[in-house]
Protein backbone atom coordinates (compact mmCIF):
# COMPACT_ATOMS: atom_id res chain seq x y z
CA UNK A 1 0.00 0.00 0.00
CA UNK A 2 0.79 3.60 -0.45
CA UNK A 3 2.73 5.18 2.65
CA UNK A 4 0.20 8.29 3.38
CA UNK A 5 3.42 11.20 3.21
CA UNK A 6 3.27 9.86 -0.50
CA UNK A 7 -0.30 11.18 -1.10
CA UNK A 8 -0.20 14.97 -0.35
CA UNK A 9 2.52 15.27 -2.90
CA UNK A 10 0.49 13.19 -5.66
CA UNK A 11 -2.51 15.14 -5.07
CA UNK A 12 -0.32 18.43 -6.00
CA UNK A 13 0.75 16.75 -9.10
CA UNK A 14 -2.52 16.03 -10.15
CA UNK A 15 -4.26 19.35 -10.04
CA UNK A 16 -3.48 20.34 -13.99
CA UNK A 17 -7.11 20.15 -15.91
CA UNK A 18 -7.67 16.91 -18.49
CA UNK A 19 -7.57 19.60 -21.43
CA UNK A 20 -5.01 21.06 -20.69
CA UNK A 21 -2.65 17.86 -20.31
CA UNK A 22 -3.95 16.75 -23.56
CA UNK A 23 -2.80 20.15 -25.44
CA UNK A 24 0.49 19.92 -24.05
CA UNK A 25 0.66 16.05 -25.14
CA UNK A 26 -0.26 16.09 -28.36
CA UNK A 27 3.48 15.65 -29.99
CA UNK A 28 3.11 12.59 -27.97
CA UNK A 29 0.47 11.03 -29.33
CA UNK A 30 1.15 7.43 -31.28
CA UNK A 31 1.88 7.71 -34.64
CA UNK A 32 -0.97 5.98 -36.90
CA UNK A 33 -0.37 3.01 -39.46
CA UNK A 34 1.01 4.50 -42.41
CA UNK A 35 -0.58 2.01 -44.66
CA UNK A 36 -4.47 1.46 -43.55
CA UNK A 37 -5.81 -0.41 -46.49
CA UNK A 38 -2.55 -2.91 -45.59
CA UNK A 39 -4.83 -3.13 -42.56
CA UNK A 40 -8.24 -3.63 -44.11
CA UNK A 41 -6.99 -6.11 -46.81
CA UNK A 42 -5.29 -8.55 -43.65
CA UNK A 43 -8.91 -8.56 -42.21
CA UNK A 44 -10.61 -9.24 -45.34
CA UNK A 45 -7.78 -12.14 -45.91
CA UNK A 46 -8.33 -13.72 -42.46
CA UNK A 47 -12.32 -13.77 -42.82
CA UNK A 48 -11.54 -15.41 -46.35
CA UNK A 49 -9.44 -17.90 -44.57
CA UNK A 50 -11.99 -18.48 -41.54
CA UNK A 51 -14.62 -19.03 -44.21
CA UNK A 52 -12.99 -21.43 -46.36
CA UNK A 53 -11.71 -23.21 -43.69
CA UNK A 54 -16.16 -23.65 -42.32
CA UNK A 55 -16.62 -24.36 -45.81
CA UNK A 56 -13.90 -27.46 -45.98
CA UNK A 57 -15.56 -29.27 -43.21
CA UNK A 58 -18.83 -29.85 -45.26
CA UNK A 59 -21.04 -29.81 -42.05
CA UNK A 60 -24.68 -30.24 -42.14
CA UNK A 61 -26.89 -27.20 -41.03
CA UNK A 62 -27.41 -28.35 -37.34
CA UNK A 63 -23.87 -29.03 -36.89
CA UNK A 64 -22.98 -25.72 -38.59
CA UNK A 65 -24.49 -24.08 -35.42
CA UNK A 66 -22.56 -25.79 -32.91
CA UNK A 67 -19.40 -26.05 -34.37
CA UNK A 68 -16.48 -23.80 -33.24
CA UNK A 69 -16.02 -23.07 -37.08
CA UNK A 70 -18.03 -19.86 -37.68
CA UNK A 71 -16.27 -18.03 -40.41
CA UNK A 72 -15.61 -15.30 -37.86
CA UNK A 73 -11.68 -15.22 -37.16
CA UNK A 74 -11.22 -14.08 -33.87
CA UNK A 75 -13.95 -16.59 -32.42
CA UNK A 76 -12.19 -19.36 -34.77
CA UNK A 77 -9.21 -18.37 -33.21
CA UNK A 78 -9.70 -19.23 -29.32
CA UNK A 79 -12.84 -21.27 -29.59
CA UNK A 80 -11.62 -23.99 -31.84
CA UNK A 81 -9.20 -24.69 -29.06
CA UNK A 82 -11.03 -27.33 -27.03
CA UNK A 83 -8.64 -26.24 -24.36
CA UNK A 84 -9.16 -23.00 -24.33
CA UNK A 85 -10.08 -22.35 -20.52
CA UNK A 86 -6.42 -23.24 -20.25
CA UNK A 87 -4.96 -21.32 -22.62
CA UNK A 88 -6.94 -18.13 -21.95
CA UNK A 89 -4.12 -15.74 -23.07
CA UNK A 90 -4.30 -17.12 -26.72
CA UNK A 91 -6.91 -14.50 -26.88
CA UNK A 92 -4.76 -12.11 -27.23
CA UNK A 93 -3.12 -13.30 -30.35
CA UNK A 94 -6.84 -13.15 -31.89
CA UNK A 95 -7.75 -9.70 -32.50
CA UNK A 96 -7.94 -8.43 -36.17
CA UNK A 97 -7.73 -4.92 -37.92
CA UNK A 98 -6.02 -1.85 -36.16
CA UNK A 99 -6.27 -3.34 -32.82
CA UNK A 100 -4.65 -5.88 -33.43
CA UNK A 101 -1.46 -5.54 -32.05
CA UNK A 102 -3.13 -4.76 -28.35
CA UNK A 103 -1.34 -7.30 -25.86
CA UNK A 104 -3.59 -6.76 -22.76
CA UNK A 105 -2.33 -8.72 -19.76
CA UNK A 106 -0.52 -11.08 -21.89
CA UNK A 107 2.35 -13.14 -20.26
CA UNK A 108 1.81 -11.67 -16.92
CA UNK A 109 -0.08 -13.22 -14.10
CA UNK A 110 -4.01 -14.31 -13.64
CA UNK A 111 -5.56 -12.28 -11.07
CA UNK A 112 -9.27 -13.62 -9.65
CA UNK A 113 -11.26 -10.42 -8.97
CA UNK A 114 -12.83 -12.32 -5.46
CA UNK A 115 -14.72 -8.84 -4.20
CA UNK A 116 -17.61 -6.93 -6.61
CA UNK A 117 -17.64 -4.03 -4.07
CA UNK A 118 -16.14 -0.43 -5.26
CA UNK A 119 -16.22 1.31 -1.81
CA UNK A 120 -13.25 3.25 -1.71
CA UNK A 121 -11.89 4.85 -5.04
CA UNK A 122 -8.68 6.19 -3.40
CA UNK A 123 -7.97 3.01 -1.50
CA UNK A 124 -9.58 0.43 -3.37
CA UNK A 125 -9.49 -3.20 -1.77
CA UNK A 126 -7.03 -5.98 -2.80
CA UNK A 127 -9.57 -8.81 -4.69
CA UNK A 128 -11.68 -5.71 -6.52
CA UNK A 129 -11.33 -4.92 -10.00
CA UNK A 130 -10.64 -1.29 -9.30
CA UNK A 131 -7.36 -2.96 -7.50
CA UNK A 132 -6.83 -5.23 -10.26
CA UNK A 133 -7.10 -2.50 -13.22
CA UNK A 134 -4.43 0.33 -11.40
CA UNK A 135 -1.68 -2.22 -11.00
CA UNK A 136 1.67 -1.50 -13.04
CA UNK A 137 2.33 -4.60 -14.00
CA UNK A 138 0.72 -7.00 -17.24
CA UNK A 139 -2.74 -8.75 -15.52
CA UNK A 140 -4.55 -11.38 -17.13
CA UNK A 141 -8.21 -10.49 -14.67
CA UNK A 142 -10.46 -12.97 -14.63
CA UNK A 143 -13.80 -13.57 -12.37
CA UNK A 144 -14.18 -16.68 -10.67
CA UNK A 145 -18.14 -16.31 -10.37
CA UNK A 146 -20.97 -14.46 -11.70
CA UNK A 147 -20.74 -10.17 -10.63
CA UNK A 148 -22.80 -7.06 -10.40
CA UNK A 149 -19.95 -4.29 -9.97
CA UNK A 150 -21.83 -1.04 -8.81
CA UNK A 151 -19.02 1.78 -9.15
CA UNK A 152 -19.18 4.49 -7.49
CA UNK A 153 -16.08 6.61 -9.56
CA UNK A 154 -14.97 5.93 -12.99
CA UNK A 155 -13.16 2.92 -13.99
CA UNK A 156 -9.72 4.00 -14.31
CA UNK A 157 -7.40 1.22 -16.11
CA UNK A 158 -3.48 1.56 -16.28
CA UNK A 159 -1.78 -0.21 -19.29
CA UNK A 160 -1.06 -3.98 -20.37
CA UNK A 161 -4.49 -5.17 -18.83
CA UNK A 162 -7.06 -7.98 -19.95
CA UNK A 163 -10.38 -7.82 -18.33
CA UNK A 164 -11.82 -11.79 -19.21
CA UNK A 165 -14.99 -12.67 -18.14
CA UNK A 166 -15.25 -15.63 -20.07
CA UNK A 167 -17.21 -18.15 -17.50
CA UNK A 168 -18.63 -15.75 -15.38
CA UNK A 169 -21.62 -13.61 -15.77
CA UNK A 170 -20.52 -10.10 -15.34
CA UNK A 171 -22.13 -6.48 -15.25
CA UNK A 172 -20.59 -3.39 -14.76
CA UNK A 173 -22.68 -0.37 -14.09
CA UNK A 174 -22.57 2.96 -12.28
CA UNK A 175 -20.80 6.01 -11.94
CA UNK A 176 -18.57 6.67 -14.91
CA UNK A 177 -17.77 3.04 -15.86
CA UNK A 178 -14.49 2.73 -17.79
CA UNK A 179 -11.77 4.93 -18.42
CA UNK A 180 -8.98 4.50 -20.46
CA UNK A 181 -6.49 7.74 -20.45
CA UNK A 182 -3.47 8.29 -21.92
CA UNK A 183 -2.56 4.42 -21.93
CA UNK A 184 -2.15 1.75 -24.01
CA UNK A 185 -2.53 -2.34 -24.62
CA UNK A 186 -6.17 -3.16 -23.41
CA UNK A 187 -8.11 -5.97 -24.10
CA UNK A 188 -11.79 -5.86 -22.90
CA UNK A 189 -13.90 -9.10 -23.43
CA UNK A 190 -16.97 -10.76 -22.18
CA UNK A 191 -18.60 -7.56 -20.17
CA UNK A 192 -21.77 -6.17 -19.69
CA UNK A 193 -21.59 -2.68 -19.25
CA UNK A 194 -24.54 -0.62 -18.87
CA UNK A 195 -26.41 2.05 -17.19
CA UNK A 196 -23.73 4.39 -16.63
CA UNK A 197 -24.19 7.72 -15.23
CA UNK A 198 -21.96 10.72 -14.84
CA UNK A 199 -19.84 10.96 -11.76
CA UNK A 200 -16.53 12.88 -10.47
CA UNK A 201 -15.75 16.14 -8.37
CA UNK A 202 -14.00 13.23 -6.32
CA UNK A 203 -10.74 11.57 -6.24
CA UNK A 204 -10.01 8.69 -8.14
CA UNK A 205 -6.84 6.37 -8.09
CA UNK A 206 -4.65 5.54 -11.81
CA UNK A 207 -1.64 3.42 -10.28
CA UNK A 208 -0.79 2.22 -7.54
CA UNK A 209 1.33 5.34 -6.89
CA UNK A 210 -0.92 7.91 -8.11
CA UNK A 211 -4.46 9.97 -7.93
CA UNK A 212 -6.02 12.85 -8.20
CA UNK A 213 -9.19 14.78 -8.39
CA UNK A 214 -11.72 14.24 -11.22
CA UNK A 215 -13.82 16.82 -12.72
CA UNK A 216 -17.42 15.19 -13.89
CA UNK A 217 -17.63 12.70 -16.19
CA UNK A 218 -19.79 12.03 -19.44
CA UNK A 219 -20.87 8.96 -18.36
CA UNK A 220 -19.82 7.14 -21.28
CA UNK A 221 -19.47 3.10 -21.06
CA UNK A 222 -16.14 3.09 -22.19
CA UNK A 223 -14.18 6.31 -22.60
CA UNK A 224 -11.13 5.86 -24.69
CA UNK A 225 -8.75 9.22 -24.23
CA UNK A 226 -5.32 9.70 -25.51
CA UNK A 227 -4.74 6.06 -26.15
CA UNK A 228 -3.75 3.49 -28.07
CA UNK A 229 -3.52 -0.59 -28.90
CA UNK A 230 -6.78 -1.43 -27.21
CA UNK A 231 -9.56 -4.04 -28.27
CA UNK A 232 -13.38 -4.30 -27.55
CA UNK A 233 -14.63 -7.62 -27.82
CA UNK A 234 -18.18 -9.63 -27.09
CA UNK A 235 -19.47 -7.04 -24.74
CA UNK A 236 -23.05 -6.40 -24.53
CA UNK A 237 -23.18 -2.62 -24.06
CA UNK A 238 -26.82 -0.39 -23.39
CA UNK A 239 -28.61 2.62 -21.24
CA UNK A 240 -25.61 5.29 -21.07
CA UNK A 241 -25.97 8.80 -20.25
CA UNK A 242 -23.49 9.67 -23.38
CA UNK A 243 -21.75 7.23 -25.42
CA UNK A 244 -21.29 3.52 -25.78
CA UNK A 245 -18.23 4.12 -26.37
CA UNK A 246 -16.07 7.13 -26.89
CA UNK A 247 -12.74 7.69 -28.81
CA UNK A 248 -11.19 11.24 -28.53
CA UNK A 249 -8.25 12.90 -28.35
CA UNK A 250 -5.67 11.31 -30.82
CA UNK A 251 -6.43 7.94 -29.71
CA UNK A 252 -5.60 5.08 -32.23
CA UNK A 253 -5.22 1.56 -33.05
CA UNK A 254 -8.45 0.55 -32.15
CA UNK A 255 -10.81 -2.76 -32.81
CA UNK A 256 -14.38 -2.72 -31.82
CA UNK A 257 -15.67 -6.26 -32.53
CA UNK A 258 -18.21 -9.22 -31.79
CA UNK A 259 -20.20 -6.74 -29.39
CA UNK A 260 -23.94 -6.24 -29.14
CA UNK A 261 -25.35 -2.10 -29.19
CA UNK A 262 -28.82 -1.41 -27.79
CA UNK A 263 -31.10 0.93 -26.13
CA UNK A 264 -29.19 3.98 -26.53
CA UNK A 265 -29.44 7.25 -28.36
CA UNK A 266 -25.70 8.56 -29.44
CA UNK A 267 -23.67 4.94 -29.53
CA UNK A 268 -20.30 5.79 -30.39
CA UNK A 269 -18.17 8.88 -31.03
CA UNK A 270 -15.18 8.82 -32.71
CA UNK A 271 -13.29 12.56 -32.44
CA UNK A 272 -12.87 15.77 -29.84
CA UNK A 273 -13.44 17.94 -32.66
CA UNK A 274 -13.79 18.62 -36.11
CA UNK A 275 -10.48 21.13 -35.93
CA UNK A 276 -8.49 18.75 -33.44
CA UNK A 277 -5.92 17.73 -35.82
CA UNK A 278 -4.16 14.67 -33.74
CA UNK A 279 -7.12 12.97 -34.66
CA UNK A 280 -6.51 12.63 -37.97
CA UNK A 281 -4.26 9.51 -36.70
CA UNK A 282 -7.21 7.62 -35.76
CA UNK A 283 -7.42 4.22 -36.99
CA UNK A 284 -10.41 2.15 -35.91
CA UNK A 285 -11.93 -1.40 -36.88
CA UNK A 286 -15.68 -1.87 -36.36
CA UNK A 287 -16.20 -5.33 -37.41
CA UNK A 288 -18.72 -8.10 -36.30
CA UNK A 289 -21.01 -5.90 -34.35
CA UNK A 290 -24.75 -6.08 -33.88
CA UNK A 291 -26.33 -2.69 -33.83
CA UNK A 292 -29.67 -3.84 -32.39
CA UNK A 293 -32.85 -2.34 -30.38
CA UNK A 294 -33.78 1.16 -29.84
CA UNK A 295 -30.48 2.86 -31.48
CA UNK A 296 -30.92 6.55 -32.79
CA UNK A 297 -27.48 7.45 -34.04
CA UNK A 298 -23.74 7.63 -34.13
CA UNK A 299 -22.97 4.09 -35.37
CA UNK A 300 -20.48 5.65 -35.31
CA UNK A 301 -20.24 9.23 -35.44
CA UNK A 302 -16.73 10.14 -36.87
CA UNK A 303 -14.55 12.75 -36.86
CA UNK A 304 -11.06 13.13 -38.78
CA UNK A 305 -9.57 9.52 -39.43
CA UNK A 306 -9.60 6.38 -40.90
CA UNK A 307 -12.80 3.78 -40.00
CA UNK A 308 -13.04 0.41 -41.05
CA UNK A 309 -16.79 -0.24 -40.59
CA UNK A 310 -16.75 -4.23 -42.14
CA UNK A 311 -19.08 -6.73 -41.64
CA UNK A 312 -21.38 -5.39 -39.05
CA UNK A 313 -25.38 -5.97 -38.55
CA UNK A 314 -27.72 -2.65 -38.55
CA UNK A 315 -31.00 -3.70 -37.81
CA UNK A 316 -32.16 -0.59 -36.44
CA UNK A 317 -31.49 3.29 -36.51
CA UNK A 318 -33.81 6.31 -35.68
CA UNK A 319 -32.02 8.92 -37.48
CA UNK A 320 -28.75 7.45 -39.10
CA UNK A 321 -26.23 4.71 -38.90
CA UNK A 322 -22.86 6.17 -40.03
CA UNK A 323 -22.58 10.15 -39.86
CA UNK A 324 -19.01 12.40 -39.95
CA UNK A 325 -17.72 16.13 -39.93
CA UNK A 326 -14.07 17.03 -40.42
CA UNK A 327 -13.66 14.69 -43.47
CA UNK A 328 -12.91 11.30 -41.92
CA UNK A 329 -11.82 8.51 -44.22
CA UNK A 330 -15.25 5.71 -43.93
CA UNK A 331 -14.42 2.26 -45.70
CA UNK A 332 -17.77 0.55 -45.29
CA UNK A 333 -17.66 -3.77 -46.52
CA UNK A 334 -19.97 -6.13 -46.09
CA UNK A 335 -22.50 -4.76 -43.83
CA UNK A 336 -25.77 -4.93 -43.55
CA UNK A 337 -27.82 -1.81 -43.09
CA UNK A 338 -31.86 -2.62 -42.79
CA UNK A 339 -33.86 1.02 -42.76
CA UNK A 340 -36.47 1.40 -40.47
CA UNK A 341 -40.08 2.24 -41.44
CA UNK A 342 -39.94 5.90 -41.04
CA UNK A 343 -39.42 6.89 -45.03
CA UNK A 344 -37.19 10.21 -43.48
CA UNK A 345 -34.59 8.15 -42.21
CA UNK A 346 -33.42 5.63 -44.95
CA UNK A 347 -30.15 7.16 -45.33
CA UNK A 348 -26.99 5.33 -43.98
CA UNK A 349 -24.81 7.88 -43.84
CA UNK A 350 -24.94 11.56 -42.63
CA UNK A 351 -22.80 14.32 -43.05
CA UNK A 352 -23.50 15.98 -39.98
CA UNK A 353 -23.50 19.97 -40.27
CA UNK A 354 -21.91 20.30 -43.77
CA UNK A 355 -22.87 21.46 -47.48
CA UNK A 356 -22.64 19.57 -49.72
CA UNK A 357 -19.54 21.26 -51.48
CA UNK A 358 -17.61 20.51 -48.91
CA UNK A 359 -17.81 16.69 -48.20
CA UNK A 360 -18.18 15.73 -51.72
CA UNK A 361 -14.54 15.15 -51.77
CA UNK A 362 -14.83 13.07 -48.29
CA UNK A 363 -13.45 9.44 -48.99
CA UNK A 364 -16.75 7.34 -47.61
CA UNK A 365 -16.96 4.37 -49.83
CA UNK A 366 -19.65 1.29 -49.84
CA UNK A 367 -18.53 -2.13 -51.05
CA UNK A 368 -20.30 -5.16 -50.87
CA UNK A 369 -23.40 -3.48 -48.31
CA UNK A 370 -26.75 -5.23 -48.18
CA UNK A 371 -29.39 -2.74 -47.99
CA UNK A 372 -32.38 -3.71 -46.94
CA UNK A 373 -35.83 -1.78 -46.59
CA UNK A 374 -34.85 1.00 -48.69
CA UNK A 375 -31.87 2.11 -46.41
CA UNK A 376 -29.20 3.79 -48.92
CA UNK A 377 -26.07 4.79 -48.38
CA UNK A 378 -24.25 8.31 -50.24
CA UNK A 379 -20.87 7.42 -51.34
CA UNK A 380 -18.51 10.25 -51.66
CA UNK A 381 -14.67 11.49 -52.60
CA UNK A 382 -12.44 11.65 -56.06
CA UNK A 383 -10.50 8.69 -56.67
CA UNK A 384 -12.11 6.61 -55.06
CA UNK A 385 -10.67 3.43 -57.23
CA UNK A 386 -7.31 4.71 -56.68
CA UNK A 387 -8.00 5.06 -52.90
CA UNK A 388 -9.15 1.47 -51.97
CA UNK A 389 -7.35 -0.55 -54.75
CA UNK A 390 -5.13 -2.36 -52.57
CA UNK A 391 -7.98 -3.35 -50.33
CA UNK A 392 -9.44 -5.20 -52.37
CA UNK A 393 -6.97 -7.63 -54.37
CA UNK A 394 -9.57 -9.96 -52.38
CA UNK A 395 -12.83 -9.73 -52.53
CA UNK A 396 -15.04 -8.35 -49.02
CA UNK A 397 -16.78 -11.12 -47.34
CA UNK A 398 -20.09 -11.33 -48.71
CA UNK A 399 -23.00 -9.18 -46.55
CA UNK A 400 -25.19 -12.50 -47.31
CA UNK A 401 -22.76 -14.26 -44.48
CA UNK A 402 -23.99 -11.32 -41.89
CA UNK A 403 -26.17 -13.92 -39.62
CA UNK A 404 -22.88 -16.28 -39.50
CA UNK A 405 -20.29 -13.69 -38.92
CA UNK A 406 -22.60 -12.11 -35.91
CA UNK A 407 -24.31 -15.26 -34.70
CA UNK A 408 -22.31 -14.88 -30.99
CA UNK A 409 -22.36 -11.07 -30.70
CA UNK A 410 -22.27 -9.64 -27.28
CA UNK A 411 -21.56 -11.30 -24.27
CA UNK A 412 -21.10 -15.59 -25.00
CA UNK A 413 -23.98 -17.45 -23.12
CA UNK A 414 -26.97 -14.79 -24.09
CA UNK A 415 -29.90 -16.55 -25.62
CA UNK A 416 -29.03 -19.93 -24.74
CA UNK A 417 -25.39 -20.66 -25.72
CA UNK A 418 -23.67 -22.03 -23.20
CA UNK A 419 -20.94 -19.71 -21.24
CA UNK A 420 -20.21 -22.24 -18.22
CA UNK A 421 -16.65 -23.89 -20.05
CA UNK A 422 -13.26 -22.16 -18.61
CA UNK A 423 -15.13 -20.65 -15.51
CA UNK A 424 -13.12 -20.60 -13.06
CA UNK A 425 -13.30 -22.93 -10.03
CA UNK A 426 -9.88 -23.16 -8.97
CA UNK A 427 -7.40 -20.70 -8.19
CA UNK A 428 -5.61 -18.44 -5.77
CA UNK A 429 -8.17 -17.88 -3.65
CA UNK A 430 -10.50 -20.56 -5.16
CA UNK A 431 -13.18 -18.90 -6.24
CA UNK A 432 -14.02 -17.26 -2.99
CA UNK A 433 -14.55 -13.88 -1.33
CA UNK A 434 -16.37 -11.51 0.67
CA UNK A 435 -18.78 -11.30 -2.01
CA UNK A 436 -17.22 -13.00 -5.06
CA UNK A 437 -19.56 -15.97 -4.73
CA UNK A 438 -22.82 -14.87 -7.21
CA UNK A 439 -23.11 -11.15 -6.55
CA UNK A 440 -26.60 -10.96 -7.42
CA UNK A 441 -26.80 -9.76 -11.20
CA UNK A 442 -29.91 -10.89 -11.57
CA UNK A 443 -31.16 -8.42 -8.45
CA UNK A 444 -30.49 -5.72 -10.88
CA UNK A 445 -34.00 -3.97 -12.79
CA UNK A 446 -33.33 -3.46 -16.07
CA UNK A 447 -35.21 -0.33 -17.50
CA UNK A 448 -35.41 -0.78 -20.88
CA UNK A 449 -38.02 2.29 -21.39
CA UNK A 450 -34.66 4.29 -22.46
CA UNK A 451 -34.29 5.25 -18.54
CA UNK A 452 -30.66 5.01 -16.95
CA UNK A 453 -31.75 6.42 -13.59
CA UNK A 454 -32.31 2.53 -11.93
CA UNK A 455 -29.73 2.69 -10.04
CA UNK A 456 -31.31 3.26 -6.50
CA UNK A 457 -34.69 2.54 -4.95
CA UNK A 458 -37.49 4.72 -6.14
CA UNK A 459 -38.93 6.72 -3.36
CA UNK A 460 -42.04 4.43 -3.01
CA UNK A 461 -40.09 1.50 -2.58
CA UNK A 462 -38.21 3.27 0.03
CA UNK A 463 -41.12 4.39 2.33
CA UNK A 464 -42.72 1.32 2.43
CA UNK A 465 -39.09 -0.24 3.56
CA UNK A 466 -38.88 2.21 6.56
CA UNK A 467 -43.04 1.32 7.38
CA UNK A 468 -42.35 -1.94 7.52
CA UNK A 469 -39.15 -1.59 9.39
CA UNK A 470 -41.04 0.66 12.12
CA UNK A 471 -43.61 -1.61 12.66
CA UNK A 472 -41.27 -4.81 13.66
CA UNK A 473 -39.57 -2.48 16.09
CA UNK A 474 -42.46 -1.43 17.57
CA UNK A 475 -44.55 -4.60 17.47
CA UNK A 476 -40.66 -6.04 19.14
CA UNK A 477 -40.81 -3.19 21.44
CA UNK A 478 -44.51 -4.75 22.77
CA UNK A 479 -43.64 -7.96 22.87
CA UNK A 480 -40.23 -7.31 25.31
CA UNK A 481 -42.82 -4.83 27.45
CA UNK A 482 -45.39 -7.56 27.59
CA UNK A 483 -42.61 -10.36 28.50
CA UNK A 484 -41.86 -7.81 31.39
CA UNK A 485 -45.28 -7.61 33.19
């Protein structure tokens, strides 16, 4: 633990604003893949591969959907292992597109997060996963039992960390939830993350030798700032106050895959600003998502940069799917975009705030989309053949394959597939904890009216609580009088 004389100083250290920090840091910032459509054409090759490789087996249609050969790479990867809860870190050797080279906790230690309680963000407790997440060192965090983690401050993660919750049902929700600043290598997989509401004007630990005072948050569900190397993968994320997820401030090297979107109005931002020029680094892979229920917009919502939107599911949008300002690069393969009913919002793409004269030289390309229910999408930019040629010396993965390539979106074990291989029984501390054993996800009300204020008791619920608390102590009180007489 930290020796107290330690803190004052830290606290000194850490009184310089967010903005500010990121001004001065932005000749720091990582320096983006000079060759993108290298990028895109590796992912197309390794979906070709996955495919062919389902296709060589010849399986009949029931075994098709049990098989650990989906066509999807990074599932192939790790599931196809039938050893996998052994080999957990293989994982990290799965990721595709410009995330790809995040290592996460890889080659470090396994640490069994035994304690879902977030009561101190300052001092947090050794067994939480606010303990696990500041450490220095690589962690390969993994949950020995199902979790409801209520936070009460933002989620701050230092580098080289894996959060796994393969085996284990587990929700994170709260104040904040998870923020990623200024650090790099991150591999989140397996997580529910939902209803997350702003938080801050506190302290909040980093490292094990560091904190300092937080302003408010957004209350995004993952907030990636100033970062870089960090992967997304089979989280089911819903009912934010802002963003899904968030990527601002020169962040880069990105890979948003396999999760499941709903119930939200502005899903994911990618940009500070239209004139924040570090952001014209940004490299990001959006690849094997579903984009499901009750979505409005921002799927994503870019800004500056290069997006690989590939092989994703849109069944449903309010407004638009894919919008932009600041003329971001948008390579868009193999999705499938199905229009709601609502004949004013058929349009994929928006250019959000701009005439037409400006963004008509925008690179946003469409290749290979499905559009369904008269969605349409407005390609844009001159030289466009020139642009994308070496992306496509193989063909995209046909948008017919979407049901395949998405079948296991969002968390594994949702709508009946089975999540209990590779939890963890043994261990450190064997599984067990103040309150690691079951922490009672399924005591949490989901609200799915659009409402992310079910986090405490509504008044109602309260006053009939204290009633019936008042009248056992007073019909105890009689009883001890009576016992008296």
């Amino acid at each position: 633990m930290l020796e107290r004389s330690y803190i004052v100083f830290i606290l000194l250290l850490s009184s310089f604003s967010q903005l500010g920090f990121a001004i001065y840091s932005n000749l720091t910032f990582p320096t983006p893949h000079p060759n993108p459509e290298q990028v895109v054409q590796d992912l197309q090759r390794r979906v070709n591969g996955s495919m062919s490789r389902r296709q060589m087996l010849n399986l009949s249609q029931k075994d098709q959907i049990t098989t650990c050969h989906t066509g999807n790479p990074i599932d192939d990867c790790w599931k196809c292992d039938p050893d996998w809860p052994s080999n957990r870190q293989r994982l990290a050797d799965c990721a595709i597109g410009f995330g790809q080279y995040a290592m996460g906790g890889k080659n470090g230690e396994f640490y069994l997060v035994t304690d879902s309680s977030d009561d101190d963000a300052v001092n947090p407790k050794p067994g939480t996963l606010r303990y696990a997440v500041i450490q220095e060192e690589p962690l390969w965090i993994v949950f020995p039992s199902n979790m409801l983690i209520k936070l009460k401050q933002e989620l701050i993660f230092n580098s080289y960390k894996t959060v796994d919750g393969r085996g284990a049902n587990v929700h994170i929700v709260g104040g904040g939830c998870i923020t990623l600043q200024y650090i790099s290598n991150v591999i989140i997989h397996n997580i529910h993350i939902h209803h997350c509401v702003q938080s801050g004007n506190a302290n909040v630990r980093s490292s094990p030798t560091h904190y300092g005072h937080r302003t408010e948050s957004d209350g995004d569900g993952i907030s990636i700032f100033g970062s870089h190397d960090i992967w997304i993968d089979h989280c089911s994320l819903s009912h934010c106050k802002d963003g899904l997820i968030d990527a601002v401030m020169g962040s880069t090297g990105i890979t948003i895959s396999n999760n499941l979107f709903s119930h939200h109005n502005e899903v994911m931002l990618l940009g500070h600003s239209d004139d924040y020029e570090p952001d014209s680094g940004m490299q990001v892979t959006i690849a094997f998502n579903h984009f499901g229920e009750k979505l409005v917009q921002r799927m994503p919502r870019c800004r500056r940069g290069y997006i690989h939107v590939v092989n994703n599911d849109f069944t449903q949008w309010e407004m638009y799917a894919i919008g932009g300002s600041g003329n971001p690069t948008i390579n868009s393969q193999g999705n499938r975009y199905t229009a709601p009913s609502n004949r004013n919002a058929k349009e994929v793409t928006k250019r959000v705030e701009t005439e037409e004269g400006e963004w008509k030289g925008w690179n946003w390309r469409s290749e290979g989309d499905i559009l369904v229910n008269g969605a349409f999408f407005i390609a844009s930019g001159q030289g466009l053949e020139v642009k994308y040629e070496k992306a496509y010396s193989t063909d995209p993965k046909s948008a017919a394959l979407i049901d395949l390539l998405t079948l296991h979106s969002g968390v594994l074990g949702v709508g009946g597939r089975d999540n209990n291989l590779g939890k963890w029984s043994t261990g450190a501390n064997d599984g067990a904890g103040e309150t690691g054993q079951d922490s009672g996800t399924d005591d949490f009300f989901y609200d799915y009216s659009g409402s992310s204020s079910t986090m405490s008791p509504s008044p109602a619920n309260v006053l009939i609580f204290l009633l019936i608390a008042i009248s056992c102590f007073a019909s105890f009180r009689i009883i001890t009088l009576t016992s008296m007489l």
